[in-house]
C-alpha atoms as a PDB file:
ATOM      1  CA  UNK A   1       0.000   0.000   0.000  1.00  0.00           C
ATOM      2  CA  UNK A   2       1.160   3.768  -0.500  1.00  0.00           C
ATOM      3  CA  UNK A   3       0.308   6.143   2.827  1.00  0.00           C
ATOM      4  CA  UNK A   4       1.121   9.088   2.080  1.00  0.00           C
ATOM      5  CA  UNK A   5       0.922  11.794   5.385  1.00  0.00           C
ATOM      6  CA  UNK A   6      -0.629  14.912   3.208  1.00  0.00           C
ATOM      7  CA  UNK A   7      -1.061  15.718  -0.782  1.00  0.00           C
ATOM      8  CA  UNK A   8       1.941  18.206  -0.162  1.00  0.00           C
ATOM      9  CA  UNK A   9       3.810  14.879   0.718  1.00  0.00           C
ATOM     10  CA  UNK A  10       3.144  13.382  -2.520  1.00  0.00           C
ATOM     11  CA  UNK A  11       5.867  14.499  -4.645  1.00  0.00           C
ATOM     12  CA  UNK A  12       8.129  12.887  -2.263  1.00  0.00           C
ATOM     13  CA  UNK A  13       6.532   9.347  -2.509  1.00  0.00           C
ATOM     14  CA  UNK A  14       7.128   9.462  -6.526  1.00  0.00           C
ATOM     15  CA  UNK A  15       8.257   6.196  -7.581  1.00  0.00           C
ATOM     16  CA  UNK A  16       6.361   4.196  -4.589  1.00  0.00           C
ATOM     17  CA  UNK A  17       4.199   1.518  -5.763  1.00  0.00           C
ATOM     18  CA  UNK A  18       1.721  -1.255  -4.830  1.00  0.00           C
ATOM     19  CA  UNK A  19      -0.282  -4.737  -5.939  1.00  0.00           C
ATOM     20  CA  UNK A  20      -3.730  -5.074  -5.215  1.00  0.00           C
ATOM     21  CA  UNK A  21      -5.827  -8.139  -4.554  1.00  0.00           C
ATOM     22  CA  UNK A  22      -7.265 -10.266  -7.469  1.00  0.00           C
ATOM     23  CA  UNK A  23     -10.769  -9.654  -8.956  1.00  0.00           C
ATOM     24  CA  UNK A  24     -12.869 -11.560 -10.471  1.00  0.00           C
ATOM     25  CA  UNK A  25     -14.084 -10.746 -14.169  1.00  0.00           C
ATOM     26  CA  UNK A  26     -16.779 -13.232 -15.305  1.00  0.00           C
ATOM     27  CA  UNK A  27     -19.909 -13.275 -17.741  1.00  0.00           C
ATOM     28  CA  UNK A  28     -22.062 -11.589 -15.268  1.00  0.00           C
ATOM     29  CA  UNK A  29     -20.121  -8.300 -14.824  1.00  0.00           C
ATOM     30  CA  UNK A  30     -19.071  -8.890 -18.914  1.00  0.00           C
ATOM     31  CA  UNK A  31     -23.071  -8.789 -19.582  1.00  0.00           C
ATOM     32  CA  UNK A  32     -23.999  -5.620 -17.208  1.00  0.00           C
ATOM     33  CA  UNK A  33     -21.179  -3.809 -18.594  1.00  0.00           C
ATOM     34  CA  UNK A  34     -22.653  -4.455 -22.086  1.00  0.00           C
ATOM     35  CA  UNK A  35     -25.932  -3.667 -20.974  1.00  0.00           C
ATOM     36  CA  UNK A  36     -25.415  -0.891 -19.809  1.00  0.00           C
ATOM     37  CA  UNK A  37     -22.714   0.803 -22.925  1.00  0.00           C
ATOM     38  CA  UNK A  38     -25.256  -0.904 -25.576  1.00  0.00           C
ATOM     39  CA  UNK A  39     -21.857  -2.756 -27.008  1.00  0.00           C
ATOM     40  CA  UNK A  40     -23.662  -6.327 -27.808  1.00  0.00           C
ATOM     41  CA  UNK A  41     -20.474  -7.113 -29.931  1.00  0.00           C
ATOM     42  CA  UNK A  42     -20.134 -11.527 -29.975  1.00  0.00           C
ATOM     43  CA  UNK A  43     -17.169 -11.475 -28.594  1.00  0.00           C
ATOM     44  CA  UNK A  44     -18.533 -10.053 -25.231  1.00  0.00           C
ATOM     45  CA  UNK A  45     -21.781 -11.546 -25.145  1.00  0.00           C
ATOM     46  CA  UNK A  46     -22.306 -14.771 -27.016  1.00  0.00           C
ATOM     47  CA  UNK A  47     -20.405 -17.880 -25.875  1.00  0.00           C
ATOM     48  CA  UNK A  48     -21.273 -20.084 -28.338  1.00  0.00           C
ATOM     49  CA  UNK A  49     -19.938 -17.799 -30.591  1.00  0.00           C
ATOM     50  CA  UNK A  50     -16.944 -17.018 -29.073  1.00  0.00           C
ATOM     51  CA  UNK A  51     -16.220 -20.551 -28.316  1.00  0.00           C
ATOM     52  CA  UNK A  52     -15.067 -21.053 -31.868  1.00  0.00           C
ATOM     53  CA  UNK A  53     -13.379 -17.004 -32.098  1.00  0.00           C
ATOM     54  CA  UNK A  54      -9.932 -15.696 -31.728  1.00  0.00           C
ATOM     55  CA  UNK A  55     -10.067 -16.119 -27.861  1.00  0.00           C
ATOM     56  CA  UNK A  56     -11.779 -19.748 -27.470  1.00  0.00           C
ATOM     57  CA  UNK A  57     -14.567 -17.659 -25.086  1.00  0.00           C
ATOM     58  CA  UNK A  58     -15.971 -14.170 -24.217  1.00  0.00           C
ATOM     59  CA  UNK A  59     -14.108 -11.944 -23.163  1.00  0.00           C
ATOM     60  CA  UNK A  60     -14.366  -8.592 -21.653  1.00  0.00           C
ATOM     61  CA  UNK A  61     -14.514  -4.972 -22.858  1.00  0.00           C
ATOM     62  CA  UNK A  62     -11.127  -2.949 -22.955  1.00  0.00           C
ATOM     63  CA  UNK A  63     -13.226  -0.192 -21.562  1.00  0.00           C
ATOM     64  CA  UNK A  64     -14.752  -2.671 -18.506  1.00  0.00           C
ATOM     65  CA  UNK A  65     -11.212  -3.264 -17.837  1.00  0.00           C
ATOM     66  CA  UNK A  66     -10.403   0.101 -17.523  1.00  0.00           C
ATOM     67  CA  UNK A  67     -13.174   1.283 -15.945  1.00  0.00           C
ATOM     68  CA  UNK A  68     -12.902  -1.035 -13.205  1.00  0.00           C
ATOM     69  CA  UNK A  69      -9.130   0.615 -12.015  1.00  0.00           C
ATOM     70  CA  UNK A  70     -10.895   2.826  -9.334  1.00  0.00           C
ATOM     71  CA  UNK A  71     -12.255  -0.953  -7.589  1.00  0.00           C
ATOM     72  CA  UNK A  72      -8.576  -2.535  -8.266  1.00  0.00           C
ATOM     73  CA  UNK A  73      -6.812   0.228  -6.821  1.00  0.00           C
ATOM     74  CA  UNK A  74      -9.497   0.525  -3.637  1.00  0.00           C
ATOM     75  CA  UNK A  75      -7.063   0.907  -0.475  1.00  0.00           C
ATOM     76  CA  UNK A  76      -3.931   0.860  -2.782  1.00  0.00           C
ATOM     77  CA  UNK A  77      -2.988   4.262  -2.294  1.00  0.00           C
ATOM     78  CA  UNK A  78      -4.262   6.506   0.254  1.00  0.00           C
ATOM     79  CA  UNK A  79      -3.297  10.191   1.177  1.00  0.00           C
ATOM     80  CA  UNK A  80      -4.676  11.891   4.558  1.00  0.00           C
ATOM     81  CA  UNK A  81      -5.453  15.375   5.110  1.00  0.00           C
ATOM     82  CA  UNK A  82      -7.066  15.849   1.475  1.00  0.00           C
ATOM     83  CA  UNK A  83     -10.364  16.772   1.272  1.00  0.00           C
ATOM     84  CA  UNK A  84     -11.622  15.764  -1.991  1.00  0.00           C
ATOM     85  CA  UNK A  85      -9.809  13.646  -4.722  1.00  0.00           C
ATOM     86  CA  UNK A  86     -10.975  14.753  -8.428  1.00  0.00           C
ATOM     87  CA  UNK A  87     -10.528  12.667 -11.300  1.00  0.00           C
ATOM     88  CA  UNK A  88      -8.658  14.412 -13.841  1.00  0.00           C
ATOM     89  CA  UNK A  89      -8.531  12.262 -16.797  1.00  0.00           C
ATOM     90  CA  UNK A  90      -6.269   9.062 -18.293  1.00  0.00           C
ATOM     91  CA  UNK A  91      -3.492   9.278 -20.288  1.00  0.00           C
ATOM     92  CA  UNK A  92      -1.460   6.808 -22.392  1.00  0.00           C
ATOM     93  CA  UNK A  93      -4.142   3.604 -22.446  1.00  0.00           C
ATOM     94  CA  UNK A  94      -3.484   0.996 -23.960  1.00  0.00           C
ATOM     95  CA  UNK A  95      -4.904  -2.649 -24.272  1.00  0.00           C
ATOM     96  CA  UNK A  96      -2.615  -4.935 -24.594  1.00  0.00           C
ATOM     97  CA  UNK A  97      -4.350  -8.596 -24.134  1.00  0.00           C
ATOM     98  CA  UNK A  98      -7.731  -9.615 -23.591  1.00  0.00           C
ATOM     99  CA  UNK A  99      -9.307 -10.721 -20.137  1.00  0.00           C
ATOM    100  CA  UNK A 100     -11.162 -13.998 -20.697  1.00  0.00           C
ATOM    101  CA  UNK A 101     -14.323 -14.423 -19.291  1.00  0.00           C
ATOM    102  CA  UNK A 102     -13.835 -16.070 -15.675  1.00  0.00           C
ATOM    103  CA  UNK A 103     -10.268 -14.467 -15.273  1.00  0.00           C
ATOM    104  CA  UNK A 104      -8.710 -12.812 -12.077  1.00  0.00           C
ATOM    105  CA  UNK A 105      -7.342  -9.299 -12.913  1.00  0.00           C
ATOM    106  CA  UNK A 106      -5.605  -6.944 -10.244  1.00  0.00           C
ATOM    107  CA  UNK A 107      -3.874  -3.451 -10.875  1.00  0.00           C
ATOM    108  CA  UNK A 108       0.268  -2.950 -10.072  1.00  0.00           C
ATOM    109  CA  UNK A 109       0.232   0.903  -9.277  1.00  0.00           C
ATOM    110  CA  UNK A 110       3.199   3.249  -9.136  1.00  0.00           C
ATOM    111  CA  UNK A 111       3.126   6.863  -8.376  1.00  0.00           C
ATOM    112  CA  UNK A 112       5.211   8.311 -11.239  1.00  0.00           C
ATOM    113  CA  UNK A 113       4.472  12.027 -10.818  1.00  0.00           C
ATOM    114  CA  UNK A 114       2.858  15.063  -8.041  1.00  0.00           C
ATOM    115  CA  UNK A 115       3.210  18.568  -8.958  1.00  0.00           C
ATOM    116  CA  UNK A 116       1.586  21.378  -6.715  1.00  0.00           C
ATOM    117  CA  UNK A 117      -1.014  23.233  -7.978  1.00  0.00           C
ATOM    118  CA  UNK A 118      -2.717  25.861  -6.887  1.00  0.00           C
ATOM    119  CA  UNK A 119      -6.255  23.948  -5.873  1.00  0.00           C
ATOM    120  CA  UNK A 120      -4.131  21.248  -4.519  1.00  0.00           C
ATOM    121  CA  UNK A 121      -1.879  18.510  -5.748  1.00  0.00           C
ATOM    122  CA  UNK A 122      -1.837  17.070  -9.010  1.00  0.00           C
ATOM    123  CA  UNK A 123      -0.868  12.910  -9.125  1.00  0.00           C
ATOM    124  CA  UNK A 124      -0.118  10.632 -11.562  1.00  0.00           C
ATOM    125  CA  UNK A 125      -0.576   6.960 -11.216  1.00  0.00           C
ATOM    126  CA  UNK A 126       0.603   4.547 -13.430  1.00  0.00           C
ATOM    127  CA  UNK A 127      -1.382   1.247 -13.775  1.00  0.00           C
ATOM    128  CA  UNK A 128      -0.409  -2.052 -15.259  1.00  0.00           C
ATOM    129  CA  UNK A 129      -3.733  -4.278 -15.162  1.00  0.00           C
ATOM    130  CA  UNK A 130      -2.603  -8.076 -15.110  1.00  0.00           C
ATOM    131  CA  UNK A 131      -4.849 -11.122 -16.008  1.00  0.00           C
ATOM    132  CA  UNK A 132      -3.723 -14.151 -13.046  1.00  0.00           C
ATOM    133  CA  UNK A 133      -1.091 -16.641 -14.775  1.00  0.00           C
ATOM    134  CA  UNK A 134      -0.598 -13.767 -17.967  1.00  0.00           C
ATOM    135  CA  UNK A 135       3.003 -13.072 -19.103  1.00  0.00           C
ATOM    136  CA  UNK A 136       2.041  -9.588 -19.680  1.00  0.00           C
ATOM    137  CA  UNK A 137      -0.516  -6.904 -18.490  1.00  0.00           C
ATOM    138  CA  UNK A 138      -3.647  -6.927 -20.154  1.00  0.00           C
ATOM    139  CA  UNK A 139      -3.959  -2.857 -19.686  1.00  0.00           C
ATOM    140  CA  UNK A 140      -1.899   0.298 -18.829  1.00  0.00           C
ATOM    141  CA  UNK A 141      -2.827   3.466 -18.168  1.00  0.00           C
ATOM    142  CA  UNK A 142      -1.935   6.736 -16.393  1.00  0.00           C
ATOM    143  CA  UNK A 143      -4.315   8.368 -14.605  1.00  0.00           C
ATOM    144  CA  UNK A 144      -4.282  11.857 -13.258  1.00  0.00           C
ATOM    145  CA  UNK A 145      -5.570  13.216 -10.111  1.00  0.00           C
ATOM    146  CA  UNK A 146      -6.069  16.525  -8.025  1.00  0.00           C
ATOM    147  CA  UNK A 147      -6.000  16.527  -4.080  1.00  0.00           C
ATOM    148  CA  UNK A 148      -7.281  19.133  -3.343  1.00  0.00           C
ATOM    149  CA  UNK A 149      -6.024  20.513   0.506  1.00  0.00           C
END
């Protein structure tokens, strides 16, 4: 885990980083996401399909994957003394394998950057999203935040 005492701390934790628990990704979270994003594409939603595709089974949206780095990273990092934490975009995504349906993800997270601004602090986190018993991470991405003091 990265503690961090106060945002005006974080520039000095640069280059600390953390593994969070696995999580499960399986048909049931692959179907809600599709549900609700109206993306029906076969290789999300129909096994029988998919059985006979370029994966051997369904397999879950790139943007499920990366929309599901705020539960990954949940106790991960943690900074006191801010009170609020904005979201202030992703940079540099990219998807790199697929997550089979029924796969264990987790996120390995690294503070790579904290400049002072003048609401706050400005982070960067960079995420490597890895599917359990992958050679490689299924996703990266950088995402930016404020903490604001």
């Amino acid at each position: 885990m990265i503690r961090v005492d106060s945002p005006a701390a974080l520039p000095g934790a640069v280059g600390s980083s953390a593994t969070g628990q696995w999580f499960l990704v399986d048909q049931g979270r692959i179907n809600q996401f599709a549900h609700v994003t109206e993306d029906f594409q076969w290789i999300h939603t129909d096994a029988e399909r998919a059985a006979s595709g370029p994966f051997g089974t369904t397999v879950a949206h790139g943007l499920l994957t990366l929309s599901l780095i705020p539960r990954l990273i949940d106790g991960l990092f943690q900074v006191a003394g801010a009170s609020a934490v904005i979201n202030c975009g992703i940079d540099r995504v990219r998807f790199i394998e697929p997550v089979p349906n029924g796969s264990r993800i987790r996120a390995c997270t690294e503070l790579t950057a904290a400049k002072s601004s003048r609401r706050g602090v400005r982070a960067t986190l960079h995420h490597a999203i890895e599917v359990d018993g992958g050679l490689r991470p299924v996703l990266v991405a950088d995402t930016v935040h404020l903490f604001i003091t």
